[in-house]
Each structure stands twice: as C-alpha cells, then as structure tokens.
N, C-alpha and C. Protein backbone atom coordinates (compact mmCIF):
# COMPACT_ATOMS: atom_id res chain seq x y z
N UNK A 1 39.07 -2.57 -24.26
CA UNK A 1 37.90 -2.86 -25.04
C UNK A 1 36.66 -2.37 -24.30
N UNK A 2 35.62 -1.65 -24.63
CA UNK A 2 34.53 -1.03 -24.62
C UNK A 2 33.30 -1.88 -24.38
N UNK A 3 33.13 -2.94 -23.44
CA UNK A 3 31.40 -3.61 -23.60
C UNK A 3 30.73 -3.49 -23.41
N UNK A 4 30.27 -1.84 -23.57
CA UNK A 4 29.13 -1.06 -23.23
C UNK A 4 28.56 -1.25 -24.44
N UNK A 5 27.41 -1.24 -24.74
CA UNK A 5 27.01 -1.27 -25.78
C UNK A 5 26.12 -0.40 -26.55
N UNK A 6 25.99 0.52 -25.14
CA UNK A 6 25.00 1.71 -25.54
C UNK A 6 25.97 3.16 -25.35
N UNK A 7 26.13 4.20 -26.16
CA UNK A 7 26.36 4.97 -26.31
C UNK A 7 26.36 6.08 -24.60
N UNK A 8 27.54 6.76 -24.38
CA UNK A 8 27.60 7.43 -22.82
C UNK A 8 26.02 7.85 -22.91
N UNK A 9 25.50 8.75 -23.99
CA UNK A 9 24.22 9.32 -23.24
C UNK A 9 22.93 8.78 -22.93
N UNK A 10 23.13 7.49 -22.92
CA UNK A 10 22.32 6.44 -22.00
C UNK A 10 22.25 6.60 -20.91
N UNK A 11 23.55 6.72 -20.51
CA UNK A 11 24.23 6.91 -18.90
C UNK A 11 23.32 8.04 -18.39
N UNK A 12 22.99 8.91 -19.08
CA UNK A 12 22.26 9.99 -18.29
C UNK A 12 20.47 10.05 -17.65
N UNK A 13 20.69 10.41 -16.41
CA UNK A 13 19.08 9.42 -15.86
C UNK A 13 18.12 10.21 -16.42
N UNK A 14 17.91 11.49 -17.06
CA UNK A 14 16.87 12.00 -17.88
C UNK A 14 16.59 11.56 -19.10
N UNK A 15 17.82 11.04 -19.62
CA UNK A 15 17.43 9.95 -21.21
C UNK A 15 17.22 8.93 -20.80
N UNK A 16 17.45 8.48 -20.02
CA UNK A 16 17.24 7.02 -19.65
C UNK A 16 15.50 7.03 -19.16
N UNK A 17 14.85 8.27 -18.58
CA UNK A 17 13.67 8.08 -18.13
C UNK A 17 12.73 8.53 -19.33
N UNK A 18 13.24 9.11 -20.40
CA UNK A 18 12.49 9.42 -21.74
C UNK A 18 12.86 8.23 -22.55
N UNK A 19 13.75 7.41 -22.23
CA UNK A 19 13.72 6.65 -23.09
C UNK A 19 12.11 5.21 -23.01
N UNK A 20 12.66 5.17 -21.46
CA UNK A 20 11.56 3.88 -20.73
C UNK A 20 9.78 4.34 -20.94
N UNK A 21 9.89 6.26 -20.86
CA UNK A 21 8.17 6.27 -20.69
C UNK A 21 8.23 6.57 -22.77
N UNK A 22 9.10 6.04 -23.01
CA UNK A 22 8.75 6.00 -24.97
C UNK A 22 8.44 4.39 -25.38
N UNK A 23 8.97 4.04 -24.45
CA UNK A 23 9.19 2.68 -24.96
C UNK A 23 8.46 1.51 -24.35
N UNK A 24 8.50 1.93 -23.24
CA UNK A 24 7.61 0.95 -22.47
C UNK A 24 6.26 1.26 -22.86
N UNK A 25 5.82 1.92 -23.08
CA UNK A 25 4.52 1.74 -23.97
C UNK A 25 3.98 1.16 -25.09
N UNK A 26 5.24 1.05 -25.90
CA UNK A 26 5.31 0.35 -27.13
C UNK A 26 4.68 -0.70 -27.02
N UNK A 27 5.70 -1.36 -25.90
CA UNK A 27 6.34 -2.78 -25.52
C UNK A 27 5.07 -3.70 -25.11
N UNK A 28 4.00 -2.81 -24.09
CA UNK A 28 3.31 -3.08 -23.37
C UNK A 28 1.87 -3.29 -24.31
N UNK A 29 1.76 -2.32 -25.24
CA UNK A 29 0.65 -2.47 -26.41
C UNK A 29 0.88 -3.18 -27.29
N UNK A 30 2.46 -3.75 -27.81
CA UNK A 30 2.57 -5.04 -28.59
C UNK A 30 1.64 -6.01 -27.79
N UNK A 31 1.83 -6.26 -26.71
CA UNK A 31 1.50 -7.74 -25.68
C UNK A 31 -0.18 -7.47 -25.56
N UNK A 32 -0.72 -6.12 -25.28
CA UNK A 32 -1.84 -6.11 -25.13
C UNK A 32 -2.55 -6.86 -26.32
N UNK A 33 -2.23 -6.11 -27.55
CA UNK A 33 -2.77 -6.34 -28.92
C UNK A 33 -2.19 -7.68 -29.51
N UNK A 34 -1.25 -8.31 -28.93
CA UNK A 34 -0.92 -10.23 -29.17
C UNK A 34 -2.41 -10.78 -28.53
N UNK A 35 -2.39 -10.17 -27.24
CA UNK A 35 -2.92 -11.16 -26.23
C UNK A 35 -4.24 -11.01 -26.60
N UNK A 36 -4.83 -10.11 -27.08
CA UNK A 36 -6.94 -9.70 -27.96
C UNK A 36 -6.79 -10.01 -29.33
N UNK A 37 -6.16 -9.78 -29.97
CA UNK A 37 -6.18 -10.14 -30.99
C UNK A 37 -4.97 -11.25 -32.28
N UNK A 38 -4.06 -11.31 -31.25
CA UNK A 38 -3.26 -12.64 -32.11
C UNK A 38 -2.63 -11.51 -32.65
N UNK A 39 -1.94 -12.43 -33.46
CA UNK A 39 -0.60 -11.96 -33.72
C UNK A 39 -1.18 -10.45 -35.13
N UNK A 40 -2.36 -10.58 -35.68
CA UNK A 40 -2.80 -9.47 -36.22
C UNK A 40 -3.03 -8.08 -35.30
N UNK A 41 -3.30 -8.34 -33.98
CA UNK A 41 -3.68 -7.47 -33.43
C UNK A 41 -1.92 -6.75 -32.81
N UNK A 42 -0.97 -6.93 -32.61
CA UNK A 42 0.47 -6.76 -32.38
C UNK A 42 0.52 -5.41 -33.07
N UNK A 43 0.53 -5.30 -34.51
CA UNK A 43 1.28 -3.89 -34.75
C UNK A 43 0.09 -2.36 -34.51
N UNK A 44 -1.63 -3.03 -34.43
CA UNK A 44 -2.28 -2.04 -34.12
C UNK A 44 -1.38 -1.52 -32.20
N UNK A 45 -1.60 -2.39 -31.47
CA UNK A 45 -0.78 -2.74 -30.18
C UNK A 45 0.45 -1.47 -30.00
N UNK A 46 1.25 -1.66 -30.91
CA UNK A 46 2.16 -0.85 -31.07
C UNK A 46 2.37 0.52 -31.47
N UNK A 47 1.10 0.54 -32.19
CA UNK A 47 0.75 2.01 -32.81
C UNK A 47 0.35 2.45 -31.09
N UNK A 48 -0.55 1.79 -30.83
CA UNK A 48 -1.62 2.30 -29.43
C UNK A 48 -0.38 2.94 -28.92
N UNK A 49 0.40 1.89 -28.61
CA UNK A 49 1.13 2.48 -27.41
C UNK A 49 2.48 3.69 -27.58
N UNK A 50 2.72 3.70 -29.65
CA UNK A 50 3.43 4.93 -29.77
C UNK A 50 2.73 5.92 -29.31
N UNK A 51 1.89 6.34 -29.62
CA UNK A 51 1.13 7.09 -28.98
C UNK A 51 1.15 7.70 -27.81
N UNK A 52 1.05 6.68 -27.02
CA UNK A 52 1.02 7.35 -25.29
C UNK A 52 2.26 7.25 -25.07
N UNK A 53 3.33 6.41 -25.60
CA UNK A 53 4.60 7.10 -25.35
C UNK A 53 5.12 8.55 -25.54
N UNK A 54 4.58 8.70 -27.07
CA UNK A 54 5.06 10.01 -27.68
C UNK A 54 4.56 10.70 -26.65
N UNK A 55 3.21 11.31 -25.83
CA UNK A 55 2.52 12.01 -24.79
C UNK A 55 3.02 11.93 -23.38
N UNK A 56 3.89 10.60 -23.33
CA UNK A 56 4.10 10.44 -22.35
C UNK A 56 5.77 11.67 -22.39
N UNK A 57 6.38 11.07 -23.46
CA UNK A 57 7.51 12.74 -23.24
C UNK A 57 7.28 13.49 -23.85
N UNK A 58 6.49 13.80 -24.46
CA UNK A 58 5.80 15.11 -24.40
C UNK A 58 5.83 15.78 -23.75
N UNK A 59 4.59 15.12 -22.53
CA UNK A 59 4.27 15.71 -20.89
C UNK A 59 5.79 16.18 -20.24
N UNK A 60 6.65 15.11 -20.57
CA UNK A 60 7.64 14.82 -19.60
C UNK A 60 9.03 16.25 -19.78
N UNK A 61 8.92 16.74 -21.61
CA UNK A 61 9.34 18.05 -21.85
C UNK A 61 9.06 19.05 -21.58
N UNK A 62 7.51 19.16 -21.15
CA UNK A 62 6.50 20.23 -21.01
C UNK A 62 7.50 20.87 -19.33
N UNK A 63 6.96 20.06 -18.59
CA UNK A 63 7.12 19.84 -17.08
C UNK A 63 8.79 19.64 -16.74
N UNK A 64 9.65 19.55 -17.47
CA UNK A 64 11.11 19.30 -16.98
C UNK A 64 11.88 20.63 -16.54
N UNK A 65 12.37 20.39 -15.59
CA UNK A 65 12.80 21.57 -14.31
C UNK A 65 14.33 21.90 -14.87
C-alpha cells in the first residue's frame, strides 16, 4: 500500500522549490489580509500574494541552470 500521498514528482527538489515560492505567498497574503482587514480582507490577501508567487517562478524559470 502506497501512503504517499503526493504524486513521485513532488519528490523532485526543483518542484518542490516552485511549488513553496508559488505558494507560500498565497499562504502568507491570506494571513496578512485576515490580520488588516478581517475576514473580508483574506481573498484580496490571496490575490496579493498570487501574484508575487506567479513572479516569484517566473524569476525562478528565467534564471534556472
């Protein structure tokens, strides 16, 4: 039985580091935009931080060796 739960190409440390600078931005502008503006301010929060995720691998495609 299999209790991995994420698919092998998780396993790989270049998806795994596009995954964190996509996401952790998200994550981090939900909480910003809870914490200023309540629970209305959350999905602006989330937009913010798609954003600098998307830029963040962006950058991270631009620059990959």
């Amino acid at each position: 039985m299999n209790n991995n739960l994420m698919p092998p190409v998780h396993n790989d440390p270049h998806t795994q580091a596009y995954q964190l600078a996509f996401m952790a931005p998200i994550k981090i502008g939900g909480m910003i935009g809870t914490a200023i503006a309540g629970p209305a301010g959350a999905p602006i929060g989330y937009a913010l931080g798609a954003i600098v995720g998307i830029g963040a691998v962006w950058n991270m495609g631009k620059h990959r060796h």
